[in-house]
C-alpha atoms as a PDB file:
ATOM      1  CA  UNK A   1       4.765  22.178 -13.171  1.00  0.00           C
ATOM      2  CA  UNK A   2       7.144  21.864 -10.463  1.00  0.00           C
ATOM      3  CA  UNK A   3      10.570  20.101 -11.313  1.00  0.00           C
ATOM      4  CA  UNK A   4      10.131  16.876  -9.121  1.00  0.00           C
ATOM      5  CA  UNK A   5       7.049  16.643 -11.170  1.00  0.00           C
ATOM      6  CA  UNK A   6       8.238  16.972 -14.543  1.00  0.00           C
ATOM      7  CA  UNK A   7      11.351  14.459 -13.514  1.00  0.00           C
ATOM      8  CA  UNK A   8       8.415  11.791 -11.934  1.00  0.00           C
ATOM      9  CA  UNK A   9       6.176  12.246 -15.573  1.00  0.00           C
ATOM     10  CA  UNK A  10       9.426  11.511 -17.576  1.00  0.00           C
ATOM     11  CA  UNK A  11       9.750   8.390 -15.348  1.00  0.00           C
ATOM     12  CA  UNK A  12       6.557   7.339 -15.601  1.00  0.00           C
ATOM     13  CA  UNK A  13       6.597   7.766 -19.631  1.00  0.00           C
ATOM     14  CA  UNK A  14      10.097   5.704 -19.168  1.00  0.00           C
ATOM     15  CA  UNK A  15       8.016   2.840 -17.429  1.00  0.00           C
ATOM     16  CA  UNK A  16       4.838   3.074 -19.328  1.00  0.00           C
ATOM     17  CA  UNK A  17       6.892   2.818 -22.908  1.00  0.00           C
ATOM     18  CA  UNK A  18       8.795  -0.602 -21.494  1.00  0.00           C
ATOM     19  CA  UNK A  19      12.298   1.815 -21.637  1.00  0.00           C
ATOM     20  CA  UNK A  20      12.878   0.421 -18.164  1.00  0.00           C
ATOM     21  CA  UNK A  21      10.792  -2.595 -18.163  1.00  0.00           C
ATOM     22  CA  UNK A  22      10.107  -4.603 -14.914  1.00  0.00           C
ATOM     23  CA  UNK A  23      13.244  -5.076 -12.547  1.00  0.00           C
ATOM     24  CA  UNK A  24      15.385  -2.565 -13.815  1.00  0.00           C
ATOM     25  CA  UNK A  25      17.711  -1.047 -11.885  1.00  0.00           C
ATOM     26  CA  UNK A  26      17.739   2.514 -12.021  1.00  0.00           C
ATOM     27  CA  UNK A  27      21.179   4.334 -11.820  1.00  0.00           C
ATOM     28  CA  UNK A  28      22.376   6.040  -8.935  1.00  0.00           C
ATOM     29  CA  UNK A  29      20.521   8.925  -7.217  1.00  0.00           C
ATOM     30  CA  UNK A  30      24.142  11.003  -7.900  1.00  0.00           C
ATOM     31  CA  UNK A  31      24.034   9.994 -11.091  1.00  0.00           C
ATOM     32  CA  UNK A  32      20.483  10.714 -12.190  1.00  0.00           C
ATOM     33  CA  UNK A  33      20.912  14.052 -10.879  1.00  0.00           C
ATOM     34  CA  UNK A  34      23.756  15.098 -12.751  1.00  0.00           C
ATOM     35  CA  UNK A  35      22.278  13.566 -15.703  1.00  0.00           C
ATOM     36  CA  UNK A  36      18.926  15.436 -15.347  1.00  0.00           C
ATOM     37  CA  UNK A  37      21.101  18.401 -14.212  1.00  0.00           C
ATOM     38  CA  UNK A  38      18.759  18.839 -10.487  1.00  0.00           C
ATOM     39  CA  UNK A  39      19.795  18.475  -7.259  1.00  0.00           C
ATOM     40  CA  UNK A  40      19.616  15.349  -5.538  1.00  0.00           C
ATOM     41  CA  UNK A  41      17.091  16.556  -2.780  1.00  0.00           C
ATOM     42  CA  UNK A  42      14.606  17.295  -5.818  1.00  0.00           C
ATOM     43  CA  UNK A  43      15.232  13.966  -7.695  1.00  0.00           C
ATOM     44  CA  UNK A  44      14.600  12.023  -4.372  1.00  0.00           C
ATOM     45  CA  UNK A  45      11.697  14.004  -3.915  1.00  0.00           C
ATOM     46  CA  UNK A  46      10.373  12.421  -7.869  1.00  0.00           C
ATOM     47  CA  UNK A  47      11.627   9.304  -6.801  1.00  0.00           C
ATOM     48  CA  UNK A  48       9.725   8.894  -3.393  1.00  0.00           C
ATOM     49  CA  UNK A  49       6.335   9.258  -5.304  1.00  0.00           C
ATOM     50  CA  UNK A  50       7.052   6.533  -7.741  1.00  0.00           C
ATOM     51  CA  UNK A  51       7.557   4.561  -4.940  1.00  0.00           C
ATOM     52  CA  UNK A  52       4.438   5.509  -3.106  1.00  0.00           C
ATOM     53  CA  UNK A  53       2.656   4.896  -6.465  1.00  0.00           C
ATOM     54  CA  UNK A  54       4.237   1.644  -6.479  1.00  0.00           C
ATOM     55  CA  UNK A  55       6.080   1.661  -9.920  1.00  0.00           C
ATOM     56  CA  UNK A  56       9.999   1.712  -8.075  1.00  0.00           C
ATOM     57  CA  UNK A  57      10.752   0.246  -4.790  1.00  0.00           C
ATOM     58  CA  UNK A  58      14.295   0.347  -3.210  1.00  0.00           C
ATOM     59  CA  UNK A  59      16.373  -2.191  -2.179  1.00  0.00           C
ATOM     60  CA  UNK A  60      18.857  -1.594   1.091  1.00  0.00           C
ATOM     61  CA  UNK A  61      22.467  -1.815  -0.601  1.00  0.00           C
ATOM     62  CA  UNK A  62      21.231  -3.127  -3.850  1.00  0.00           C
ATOM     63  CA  UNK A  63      19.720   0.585  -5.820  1.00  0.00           C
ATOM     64  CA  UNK A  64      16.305   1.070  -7.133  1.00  0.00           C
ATOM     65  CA  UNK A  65      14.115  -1.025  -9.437  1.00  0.00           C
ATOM     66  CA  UNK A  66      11.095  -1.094 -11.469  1.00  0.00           C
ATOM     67  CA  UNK A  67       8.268  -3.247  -9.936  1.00  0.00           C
ATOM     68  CA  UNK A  68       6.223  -3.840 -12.868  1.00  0.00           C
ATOM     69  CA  UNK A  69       5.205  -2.687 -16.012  1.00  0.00           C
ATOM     70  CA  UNK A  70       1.575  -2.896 -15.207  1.00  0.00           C
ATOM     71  CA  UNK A  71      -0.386  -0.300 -14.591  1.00  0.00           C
ATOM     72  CA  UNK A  72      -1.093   0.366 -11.030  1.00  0.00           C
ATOM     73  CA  UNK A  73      -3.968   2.801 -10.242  1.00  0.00           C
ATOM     74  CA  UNK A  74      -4.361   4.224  -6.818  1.00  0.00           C
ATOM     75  CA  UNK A  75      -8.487   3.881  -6.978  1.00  0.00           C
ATOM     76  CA  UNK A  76      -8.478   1.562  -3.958  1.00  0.00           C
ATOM     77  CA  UNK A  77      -7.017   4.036  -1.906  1.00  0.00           C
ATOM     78  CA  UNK A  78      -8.333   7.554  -3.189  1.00  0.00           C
ATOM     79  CA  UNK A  79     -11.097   8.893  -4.251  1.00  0.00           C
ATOM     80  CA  UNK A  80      -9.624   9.322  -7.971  1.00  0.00           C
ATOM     81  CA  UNK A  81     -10.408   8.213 -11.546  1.00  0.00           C
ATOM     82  CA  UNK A  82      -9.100   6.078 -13.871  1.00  0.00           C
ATOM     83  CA  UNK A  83      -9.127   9.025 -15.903  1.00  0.00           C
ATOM     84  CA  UNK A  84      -7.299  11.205 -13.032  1.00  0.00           C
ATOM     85  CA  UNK A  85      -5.217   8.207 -12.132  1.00  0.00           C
ATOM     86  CA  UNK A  86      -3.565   7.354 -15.733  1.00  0.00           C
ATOM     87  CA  UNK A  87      -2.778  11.416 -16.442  1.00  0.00           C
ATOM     88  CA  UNK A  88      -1.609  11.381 -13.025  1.00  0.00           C
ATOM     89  CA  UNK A  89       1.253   8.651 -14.253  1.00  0.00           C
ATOM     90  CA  UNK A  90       1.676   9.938 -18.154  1.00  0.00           C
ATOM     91  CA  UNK A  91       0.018   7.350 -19.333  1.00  0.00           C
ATOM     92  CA  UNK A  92      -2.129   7.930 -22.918  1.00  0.00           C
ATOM     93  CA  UNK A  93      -5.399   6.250 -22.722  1.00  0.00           C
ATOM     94  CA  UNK A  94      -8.092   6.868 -25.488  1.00  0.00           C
ATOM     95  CA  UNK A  95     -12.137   6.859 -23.966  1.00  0.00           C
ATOM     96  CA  UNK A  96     -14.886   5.358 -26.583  1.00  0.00           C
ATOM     97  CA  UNK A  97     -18.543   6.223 -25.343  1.00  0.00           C
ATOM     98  CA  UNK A  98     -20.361   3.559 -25.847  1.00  0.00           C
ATOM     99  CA  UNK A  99     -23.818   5.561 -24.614  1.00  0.00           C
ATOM    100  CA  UNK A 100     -24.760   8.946 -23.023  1.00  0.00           C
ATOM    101  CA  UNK A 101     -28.532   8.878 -22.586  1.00  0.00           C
ATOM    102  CA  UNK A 102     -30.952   9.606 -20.128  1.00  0.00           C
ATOM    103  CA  UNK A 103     -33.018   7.164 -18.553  1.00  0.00           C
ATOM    104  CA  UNK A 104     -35.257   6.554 -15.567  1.00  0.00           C
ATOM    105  CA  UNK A 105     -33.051   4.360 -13.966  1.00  0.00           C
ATOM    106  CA  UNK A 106     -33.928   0.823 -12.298  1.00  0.00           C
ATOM    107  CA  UNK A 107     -35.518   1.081  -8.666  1.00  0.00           C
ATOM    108  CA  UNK A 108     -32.052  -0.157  -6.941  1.00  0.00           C
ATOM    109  CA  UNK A 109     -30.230   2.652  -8.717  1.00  0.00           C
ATOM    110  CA  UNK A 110     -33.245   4.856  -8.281  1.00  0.00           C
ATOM    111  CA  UNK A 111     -33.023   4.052  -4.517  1.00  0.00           C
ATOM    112  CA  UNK A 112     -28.960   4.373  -4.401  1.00  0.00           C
ATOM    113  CA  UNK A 113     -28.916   7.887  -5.782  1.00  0.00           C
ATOM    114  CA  UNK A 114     -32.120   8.625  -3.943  1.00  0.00           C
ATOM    115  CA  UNK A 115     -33.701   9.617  -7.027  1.00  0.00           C
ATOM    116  CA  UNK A 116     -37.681   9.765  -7.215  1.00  0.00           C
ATOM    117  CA  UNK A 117     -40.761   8.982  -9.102  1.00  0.00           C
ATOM    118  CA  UNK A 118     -39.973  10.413 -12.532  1.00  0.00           C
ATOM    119  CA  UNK A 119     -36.941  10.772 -12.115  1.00  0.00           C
ATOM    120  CA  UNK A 120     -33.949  10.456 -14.634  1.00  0.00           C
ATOM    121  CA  UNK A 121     -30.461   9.721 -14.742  1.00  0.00           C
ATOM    122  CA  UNK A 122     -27.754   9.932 -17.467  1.00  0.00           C
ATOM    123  CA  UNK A 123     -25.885   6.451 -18.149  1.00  0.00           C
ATOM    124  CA  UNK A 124     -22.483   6.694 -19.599  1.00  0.00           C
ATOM    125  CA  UNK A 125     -21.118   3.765 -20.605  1.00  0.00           C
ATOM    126  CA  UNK A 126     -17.260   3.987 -22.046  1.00  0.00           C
ATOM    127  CA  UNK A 127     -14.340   2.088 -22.557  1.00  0.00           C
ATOM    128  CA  UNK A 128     -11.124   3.209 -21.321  1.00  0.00           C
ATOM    129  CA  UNK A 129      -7.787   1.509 -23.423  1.00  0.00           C
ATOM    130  CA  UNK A 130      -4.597   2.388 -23.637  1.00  0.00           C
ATOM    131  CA  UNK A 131      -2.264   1.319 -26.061  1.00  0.00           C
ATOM    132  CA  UNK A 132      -2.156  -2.459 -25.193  1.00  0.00           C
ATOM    133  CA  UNK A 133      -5.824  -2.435 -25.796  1.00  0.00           C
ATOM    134  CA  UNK A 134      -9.075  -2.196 -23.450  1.00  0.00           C
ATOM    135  CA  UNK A 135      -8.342  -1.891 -19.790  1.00  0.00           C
ATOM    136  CA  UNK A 136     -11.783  -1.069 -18.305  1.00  0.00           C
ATOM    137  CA  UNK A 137     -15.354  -0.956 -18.791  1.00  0.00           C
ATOM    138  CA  UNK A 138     -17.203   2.048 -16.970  1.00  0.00           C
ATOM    139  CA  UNK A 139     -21.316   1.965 -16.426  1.00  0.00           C
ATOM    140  CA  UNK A 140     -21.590   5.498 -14.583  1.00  0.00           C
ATOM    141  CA  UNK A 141     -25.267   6.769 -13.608  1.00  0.00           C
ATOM    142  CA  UNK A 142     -25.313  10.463 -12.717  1.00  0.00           C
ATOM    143  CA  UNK A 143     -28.063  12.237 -11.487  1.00  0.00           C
ATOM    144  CA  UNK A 144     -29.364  14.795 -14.304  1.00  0.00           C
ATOM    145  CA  UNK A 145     -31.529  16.643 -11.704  1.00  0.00           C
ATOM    146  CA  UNK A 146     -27.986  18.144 -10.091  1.00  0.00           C
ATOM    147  CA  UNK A 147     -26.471  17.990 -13.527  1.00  0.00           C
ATOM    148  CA  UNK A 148     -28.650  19.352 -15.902  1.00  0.00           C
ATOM    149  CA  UNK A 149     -27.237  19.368 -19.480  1.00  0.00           C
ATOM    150  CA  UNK A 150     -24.758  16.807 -18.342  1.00  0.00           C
ATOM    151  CA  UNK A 151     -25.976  14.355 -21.297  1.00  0.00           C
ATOM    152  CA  UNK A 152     -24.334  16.789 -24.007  1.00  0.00           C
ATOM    153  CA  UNK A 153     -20.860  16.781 -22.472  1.00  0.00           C
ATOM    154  CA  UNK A 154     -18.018  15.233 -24.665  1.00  0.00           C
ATOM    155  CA  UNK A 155     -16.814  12.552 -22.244  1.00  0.00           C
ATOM    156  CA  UNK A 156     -14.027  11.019 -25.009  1.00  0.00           C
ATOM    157  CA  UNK A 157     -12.238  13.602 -23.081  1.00  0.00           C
ATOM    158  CA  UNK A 158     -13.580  15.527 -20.324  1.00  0.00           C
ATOM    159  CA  UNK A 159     -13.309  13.496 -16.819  1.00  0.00           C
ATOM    160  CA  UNK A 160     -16.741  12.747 -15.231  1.00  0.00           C
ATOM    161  CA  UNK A 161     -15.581  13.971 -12.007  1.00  0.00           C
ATOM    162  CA  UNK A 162     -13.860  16.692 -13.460  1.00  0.00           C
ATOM    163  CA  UNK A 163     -17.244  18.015 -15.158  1.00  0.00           C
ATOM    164  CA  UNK A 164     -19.004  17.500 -12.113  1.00  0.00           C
ATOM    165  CA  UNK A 165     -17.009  19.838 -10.286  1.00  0.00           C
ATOM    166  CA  UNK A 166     -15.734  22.215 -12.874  1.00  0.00           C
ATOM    167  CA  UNK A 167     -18.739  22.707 -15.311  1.00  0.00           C
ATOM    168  CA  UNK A 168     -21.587  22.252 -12.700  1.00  0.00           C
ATOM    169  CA  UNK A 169     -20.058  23.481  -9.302  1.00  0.00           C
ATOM    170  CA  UNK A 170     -20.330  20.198  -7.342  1.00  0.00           C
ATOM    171  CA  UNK A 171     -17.877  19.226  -4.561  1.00  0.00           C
ATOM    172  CA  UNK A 172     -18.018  15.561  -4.349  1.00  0.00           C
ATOM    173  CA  UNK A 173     -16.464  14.645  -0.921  1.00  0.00           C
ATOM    174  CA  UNK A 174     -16.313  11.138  -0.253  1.00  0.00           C
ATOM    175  CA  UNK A 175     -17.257   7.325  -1.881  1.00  0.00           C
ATOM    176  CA  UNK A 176     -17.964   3.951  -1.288  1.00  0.00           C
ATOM    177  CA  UNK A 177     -16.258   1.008  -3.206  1.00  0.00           C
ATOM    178  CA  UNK A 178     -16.577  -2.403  -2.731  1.00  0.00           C
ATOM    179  CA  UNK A 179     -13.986  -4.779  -4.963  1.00  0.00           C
ATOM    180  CA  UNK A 180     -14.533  -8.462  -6.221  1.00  0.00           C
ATOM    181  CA  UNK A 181     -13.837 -10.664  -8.670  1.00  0.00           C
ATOM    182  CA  UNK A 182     -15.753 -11.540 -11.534  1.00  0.00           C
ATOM    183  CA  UNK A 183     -16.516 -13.610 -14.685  1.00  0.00           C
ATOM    184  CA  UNK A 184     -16.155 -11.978 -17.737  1.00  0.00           C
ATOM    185  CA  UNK A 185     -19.373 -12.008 -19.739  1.00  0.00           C
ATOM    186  CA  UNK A 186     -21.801 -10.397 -23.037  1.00  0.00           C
ATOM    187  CA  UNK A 187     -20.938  -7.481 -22.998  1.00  0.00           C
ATOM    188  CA  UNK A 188     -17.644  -6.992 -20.293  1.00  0.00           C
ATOM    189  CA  UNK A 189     -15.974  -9.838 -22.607  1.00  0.00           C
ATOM    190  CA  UNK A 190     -17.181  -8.028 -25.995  1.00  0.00           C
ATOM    191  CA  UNK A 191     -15.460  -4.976 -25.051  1.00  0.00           C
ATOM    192  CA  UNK A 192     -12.599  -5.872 -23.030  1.00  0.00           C
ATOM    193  CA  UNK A 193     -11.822  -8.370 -25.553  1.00  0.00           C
ATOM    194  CA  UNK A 194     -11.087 -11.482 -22.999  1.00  0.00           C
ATOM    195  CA  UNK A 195     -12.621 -14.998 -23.576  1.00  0.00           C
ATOM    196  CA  UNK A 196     -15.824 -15.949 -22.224  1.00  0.00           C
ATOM    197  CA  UNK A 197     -15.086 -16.575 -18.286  1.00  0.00           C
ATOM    198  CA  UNK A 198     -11.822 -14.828 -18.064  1.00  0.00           C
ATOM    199  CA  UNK A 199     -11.367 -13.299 -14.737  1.00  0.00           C
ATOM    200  CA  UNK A 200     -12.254  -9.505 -14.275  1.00  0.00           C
ATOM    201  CA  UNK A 201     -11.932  -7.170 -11.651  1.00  0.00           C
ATOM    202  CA  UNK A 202     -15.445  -5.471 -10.704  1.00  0.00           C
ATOM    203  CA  UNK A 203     -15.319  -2.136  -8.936  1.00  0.00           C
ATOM    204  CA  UNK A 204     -18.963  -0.640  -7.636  1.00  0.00           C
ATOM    205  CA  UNK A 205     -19.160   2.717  -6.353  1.00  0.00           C
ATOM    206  CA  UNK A 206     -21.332   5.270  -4.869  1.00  0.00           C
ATOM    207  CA  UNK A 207     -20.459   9.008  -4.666  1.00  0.00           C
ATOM    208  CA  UNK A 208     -21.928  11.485  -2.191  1.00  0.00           C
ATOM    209  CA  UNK A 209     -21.059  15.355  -1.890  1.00  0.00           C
ATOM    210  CA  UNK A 210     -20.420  17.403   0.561  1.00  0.00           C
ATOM    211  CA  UNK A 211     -23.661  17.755   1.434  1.00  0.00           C
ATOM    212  CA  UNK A 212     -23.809  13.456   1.782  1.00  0.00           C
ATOM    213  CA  UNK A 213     -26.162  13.534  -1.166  1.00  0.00           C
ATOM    214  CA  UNK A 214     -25.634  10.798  -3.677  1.00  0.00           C
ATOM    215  CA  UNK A 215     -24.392  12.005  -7.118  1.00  0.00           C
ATOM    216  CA  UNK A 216     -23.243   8.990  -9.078  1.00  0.00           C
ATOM    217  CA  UNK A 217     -23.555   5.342  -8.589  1.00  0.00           C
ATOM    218  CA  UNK A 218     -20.931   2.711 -11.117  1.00  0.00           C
ATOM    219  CA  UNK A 219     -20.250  -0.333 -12.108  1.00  0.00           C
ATOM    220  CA  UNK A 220     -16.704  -1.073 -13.114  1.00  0.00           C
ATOM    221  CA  UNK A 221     -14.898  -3.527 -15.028  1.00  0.00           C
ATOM    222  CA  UNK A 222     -11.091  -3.944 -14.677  1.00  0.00           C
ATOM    223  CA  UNK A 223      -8.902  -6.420 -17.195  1.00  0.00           C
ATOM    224  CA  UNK A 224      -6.613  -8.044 -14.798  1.00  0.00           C
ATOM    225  CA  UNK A 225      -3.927  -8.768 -17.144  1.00  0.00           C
ATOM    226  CA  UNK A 226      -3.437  -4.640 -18.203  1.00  0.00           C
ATOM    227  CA  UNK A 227      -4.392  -3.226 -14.929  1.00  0.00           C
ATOM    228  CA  UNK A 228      -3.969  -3.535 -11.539  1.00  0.00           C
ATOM    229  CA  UNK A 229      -5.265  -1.855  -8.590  1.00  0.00           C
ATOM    230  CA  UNK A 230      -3.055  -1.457  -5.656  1.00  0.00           C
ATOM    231  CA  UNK A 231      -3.157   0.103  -2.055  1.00  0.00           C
ATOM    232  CA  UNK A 232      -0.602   2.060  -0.090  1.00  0.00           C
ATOM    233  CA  UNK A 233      -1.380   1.286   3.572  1.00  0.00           C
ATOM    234  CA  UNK A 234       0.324   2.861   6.809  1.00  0.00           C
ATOM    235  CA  UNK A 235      -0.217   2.371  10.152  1.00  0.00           C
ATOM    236  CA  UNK A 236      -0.211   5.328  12.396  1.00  0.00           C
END
């Protein structure tokens, strides 16, 4: 792994573990880089992706600060995982699966992963927590046709995505997500541990490949409180 890497990870670890909480002002860039022993071109380099990620901003003539101990997923700006997304920051999560089975799935999944007559699909349900408790509540359909064997895969720890593509050759290219807010209820308040009502945030998604067929369809539950989803616009 690349220095600026390794020097954003132990940063991100730093933020995750409340060692800099929220607001805290980071020392000098000459200072961190003698400390860390790197030149200051690589630690700005670290430092300009924690920004983008939104975990440090700077302030003209004041230094650089934490901007919140939440977590802050890029999902509403890349096609990325939770899974993807919380490795991406060092930040431990465990996965419980809650169900891996195959089923023939309800017509308006049937008809959203263009799946026919006969049809099946495997449903993996899991809850993602890190160690502050549940974050998020995944429903993922996959289609076992362009999968086969998929229903036997550990997903505690493999990455759905990451199966898709490593163990079964599939390039998934592009996805549609569409964010609101919900009511947490049954089931989402069981597992995410929230009272009856509590806000959520609900992520659904359909992935396509390459080839614009449609691999996965999911329904997503977000606690607010633990995790928040952010965007990094520009204008061009």
């Amino acid at each position: 792994m690349a220095i600026h890497a390794q020097i954003s990870d132990r940063f991100r670890s730093r933020i995750a573990s409340g060692e800099w909480p929220a607001n805290y002002r980071l020392k000098s860039e000459p200072e961190l880089a003698r400390g860390l022993g790197v030149s200051r071109g690589t630690l700005r380099r670290a430092m300009t992706t924690l920004i983008e990620e939104g975990l440090l901003k700077q302030v003209r003539g004041r230094g650089t600060f934490v901007t919140s101990t939440t977590i802050e997923p890029a999902i509403a700006q890349k096609l990325s995982t939770l899974t993807e997304d919380f490795a991406h920051q060092g930040i431990e999560t465990t996965t419980e699966v809650i169900e891996a089975t195959l089923i023939d799935p309800p017509r308006p999944i049937a008809a959203l992963l263009d799946v026919g007559r006969g049809g099946s699909v495997l449903r993996l349900v899991r809850r993602r927590s890190t160690v502050e408790g549940p974050v998020a509540l995944l429903y993922n359909y996959v289609r076992a046709d362009l999968a086969p064997g998929i229903v036997d895969v550990d997903f505690t720890k493999a990455s759905l995505f990451g199966t898709l593509e490593g163990q079964f050759g599939l390039k998934i290219s592009s996805a549609r997500r569409t964010f609101s807010a919900r009511a947490a209820e049954g089931r989402v308040a069981e597992y995410l541990e929230l009272p009856t009502g509590s806000p959520v945030q609900y992520l659904e998604q359909v992935t396509y490949l390459s080839d614009d067929r449609p691999i996965e369809y999911s329904d997503v539950w977000i606690h607010s409180g633990r995790l928040r989803v952010t965007s990094l616009l520009s204008r061009r």
